[in-house]
N, C-alpha and C. Protein backbone atom coordinates (compact mmCIF):
# COMPACT_ATOMS: atom_id res chain seq x y z
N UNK A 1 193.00 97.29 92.44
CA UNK A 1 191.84 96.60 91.90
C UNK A 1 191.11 95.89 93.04
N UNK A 2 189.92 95.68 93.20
CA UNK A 2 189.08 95.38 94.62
C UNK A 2 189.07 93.85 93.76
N UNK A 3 188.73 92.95 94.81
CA UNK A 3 189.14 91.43 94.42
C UNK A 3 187.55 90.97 93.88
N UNK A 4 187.59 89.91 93.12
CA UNK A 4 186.61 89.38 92.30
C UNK A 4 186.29 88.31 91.88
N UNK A 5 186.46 87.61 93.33
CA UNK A 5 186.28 86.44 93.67
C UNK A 5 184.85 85.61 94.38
N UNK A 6 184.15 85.34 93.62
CA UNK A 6 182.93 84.53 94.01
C UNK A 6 183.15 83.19 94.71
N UNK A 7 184.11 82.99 95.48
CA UNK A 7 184.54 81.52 96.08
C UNK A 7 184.05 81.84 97.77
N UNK A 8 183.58 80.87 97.93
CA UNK A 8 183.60 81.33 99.70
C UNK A 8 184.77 81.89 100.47
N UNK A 9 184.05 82.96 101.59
CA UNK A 9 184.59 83.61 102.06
C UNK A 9 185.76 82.87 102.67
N UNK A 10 186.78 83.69 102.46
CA UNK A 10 188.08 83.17 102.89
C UNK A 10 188.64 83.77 104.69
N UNK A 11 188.16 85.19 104.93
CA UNK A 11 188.59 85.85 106.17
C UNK A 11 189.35 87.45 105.85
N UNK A 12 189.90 87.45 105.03
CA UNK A 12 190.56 88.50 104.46
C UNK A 12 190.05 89.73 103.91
N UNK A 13 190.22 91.08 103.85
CA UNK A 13 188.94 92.35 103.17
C UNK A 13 189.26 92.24 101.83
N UNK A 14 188.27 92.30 101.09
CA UNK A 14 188.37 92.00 99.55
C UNK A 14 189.18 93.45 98.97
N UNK A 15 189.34 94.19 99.78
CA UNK A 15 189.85 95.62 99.21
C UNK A 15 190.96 95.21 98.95
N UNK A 16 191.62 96.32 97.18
CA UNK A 16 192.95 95.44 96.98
C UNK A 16 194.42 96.65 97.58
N UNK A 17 195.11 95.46 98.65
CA UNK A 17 195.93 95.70 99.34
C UNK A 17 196.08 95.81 101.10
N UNK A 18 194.42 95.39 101.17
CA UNK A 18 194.26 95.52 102.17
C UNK A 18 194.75 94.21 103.00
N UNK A 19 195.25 93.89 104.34
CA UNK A 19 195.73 93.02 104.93
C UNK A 19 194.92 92.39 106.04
N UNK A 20 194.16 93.30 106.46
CA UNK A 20 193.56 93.13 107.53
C UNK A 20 191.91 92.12 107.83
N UNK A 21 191.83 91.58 109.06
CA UNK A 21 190.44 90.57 108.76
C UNK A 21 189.02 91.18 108.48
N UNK A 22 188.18 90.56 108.03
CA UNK A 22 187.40 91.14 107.56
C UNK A 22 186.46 90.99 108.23
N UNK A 23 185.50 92.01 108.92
CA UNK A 23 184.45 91.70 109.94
C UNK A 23 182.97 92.34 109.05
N UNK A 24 182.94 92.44 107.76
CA UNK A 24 181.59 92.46 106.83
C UNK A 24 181.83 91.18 105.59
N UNK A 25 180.33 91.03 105.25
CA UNK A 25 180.56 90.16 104.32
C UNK A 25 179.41 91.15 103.25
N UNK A 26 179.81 91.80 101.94
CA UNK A 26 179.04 92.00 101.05
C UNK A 26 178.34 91.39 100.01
N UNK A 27 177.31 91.03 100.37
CA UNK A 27 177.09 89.78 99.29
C UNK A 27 176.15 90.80 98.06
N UNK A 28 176.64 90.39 96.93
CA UNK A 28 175.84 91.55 95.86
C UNK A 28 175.80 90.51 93.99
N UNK A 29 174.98 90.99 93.44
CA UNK A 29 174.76 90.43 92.09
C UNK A 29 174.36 91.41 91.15
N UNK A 30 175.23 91.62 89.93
CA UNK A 30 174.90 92.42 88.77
C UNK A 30 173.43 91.97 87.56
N UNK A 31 172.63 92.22 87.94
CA UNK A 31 170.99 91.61 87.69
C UNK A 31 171.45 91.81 86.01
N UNK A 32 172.26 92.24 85.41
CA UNK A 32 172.79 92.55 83.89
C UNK A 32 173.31 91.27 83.19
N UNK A 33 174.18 90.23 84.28
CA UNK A 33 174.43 89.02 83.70
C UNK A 33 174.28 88.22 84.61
N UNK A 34 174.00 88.23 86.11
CA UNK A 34 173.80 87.00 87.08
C UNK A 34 171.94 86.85 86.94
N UNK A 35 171.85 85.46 87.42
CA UNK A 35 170.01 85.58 87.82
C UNK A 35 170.02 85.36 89.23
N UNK A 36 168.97 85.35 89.78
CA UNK A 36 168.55 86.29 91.10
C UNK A 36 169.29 85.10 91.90
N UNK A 37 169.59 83.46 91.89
CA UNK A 37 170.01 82.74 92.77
C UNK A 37 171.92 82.80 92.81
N UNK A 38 171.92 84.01 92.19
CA UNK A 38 174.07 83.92 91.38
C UNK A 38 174.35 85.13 92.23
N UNK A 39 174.99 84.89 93.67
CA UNK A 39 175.24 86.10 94.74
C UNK A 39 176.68 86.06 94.55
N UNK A 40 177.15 86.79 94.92
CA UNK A 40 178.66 87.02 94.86
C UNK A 40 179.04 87.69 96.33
N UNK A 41 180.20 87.44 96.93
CA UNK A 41 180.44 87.66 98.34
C UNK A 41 182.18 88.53 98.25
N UNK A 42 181.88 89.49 98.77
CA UNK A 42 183.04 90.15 99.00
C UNK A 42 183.25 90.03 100.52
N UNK A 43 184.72 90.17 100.94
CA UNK A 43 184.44 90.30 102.76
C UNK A 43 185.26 92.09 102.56
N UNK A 44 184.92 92.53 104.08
CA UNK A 44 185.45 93.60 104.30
C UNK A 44 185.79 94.08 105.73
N UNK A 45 186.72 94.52 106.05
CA UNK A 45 187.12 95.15 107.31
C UNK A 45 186.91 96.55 107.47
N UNK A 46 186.78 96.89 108.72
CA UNK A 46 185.65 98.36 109.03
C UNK A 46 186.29 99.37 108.03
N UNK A 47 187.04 99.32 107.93
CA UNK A 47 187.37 100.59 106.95
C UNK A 47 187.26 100.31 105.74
N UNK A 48 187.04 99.41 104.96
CA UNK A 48 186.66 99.40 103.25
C UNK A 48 185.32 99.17 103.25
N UNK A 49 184.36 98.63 104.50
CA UNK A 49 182.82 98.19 104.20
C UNK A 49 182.25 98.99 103.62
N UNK A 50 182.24 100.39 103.79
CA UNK A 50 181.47 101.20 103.20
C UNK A 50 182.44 101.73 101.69
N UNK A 51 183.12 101.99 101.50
CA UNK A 51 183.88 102.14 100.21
C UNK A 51 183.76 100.68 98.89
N UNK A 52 183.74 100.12 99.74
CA UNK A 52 183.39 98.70 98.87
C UNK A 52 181.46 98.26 98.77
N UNK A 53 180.85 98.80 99.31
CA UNK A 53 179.72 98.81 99.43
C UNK A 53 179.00 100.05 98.78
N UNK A 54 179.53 101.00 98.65
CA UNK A 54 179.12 102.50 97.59
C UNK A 54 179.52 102.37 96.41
N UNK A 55 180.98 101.31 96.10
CA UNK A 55 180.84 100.79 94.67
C UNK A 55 180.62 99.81 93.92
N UNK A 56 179.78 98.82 94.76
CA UNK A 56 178.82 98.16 93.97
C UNK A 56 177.25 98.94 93.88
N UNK A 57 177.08 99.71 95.17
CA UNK A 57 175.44 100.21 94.75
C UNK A 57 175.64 101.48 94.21
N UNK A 58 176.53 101.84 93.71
CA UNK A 58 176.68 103.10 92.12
C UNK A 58 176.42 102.50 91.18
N UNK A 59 176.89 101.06 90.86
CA UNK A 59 176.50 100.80 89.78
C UNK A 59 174.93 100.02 89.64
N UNK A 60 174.02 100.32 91.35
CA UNK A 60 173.12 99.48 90.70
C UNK A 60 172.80 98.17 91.02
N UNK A 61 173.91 97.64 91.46
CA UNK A 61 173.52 96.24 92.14
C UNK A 61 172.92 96.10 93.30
N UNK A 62 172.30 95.29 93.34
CA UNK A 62 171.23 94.27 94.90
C UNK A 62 172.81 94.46 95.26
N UNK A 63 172.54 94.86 96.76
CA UNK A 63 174.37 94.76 97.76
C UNK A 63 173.39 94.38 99.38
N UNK A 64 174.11 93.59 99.80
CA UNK A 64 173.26 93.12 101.11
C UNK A 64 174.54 93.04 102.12
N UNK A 65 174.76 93.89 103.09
CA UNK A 65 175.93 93.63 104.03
C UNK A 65 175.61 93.49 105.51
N UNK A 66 176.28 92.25 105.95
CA UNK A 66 176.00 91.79 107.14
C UNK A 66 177.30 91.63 108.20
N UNK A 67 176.97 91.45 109.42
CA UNK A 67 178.05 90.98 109.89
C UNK A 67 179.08 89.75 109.57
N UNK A 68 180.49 89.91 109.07
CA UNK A 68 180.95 88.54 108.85
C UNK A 68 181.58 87.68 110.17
N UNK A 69 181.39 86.58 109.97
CA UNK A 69 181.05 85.12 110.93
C UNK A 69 181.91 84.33 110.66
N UNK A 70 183.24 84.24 110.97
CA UNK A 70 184.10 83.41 110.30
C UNK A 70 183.65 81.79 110.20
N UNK A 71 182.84 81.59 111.46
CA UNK A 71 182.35 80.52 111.86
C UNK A 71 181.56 79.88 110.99
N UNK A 72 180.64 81.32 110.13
CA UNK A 72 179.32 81.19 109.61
C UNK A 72 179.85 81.66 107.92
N UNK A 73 180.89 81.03 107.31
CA UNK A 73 181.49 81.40 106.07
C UNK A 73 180.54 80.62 105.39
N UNK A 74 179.44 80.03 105.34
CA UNK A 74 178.37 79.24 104.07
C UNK A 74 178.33 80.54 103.03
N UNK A 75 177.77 80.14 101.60
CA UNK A 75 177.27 80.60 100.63
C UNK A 75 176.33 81.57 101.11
N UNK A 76 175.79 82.56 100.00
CA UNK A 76 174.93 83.78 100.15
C UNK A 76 173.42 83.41 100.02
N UNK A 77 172.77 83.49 100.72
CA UNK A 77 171.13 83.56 99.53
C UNK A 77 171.23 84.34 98.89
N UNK A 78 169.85 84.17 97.70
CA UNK A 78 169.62 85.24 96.71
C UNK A 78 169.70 86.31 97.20
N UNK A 79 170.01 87.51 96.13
CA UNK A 79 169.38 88.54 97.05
C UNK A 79 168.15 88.88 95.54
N UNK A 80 166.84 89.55 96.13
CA UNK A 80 166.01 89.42 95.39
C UNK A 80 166.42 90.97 94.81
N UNK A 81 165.50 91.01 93.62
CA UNK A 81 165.81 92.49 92.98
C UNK A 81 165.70 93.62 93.30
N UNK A 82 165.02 93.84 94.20
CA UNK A 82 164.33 95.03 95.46
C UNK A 82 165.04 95.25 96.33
N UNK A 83 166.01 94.40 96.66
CA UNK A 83 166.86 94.28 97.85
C UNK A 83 168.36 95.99 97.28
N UNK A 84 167.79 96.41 98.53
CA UNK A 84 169.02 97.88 98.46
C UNK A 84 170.32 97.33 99.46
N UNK A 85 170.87 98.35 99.48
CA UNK A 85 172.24 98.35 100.55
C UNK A 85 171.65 98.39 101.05
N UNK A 86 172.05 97.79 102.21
CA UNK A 86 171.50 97.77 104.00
C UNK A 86 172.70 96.88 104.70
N UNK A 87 171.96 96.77 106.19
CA UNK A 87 173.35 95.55 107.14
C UNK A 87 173.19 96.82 108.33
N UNK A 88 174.00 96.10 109.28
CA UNK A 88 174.15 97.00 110.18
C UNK A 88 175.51 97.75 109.87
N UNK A 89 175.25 98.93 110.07
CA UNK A 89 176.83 99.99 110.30
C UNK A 89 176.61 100.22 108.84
N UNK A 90 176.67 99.92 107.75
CA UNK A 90 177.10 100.08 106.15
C UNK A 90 176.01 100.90 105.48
């Protein structure tokens, strides 16, 4: 099960079982029950960014992936409704 946790980023890849640190942060919102300021943050390490990032934008969601910043763990901005997958590498 991929983790589903909206709490600030902790360091860890949200993929479930994965151990390793997480150098993406996916920040994404289901426009079906969140409103445009309700982001949700997954982290990910190079090998789940894109597997964890193809299954939130299958279903459709704003997915915004950036480099993760352990330094720089603050909250997400919105992402607006127009907003596709993108980030560098993802």
């Amino acid at each position: 099960m991929i983790g589903l946790s909206s709490a600030a980023p902790q360091g860890g890849c949200s993929r479930a079982g994965c151990r390793e640190s997480a150098t993406w942060r996916i920040d994404w919102r289901n426009p079906k029950i969140h409103s445009e300021g309700r982001v949700k943050t997954w982290l990910a390490c190079d090998e789940h960014v894109e597997y964890l990032r193809d299954f939130l934008a299958s279903r459709s969601f704003p997915v915004r992936v950036e480099a993760f910043d352990r330094a720089d763990a603050s909250p997400a901005a919105p992402i607006g409704r127009d907003a596709g997958s993108g980030g560098d590498g993802a």
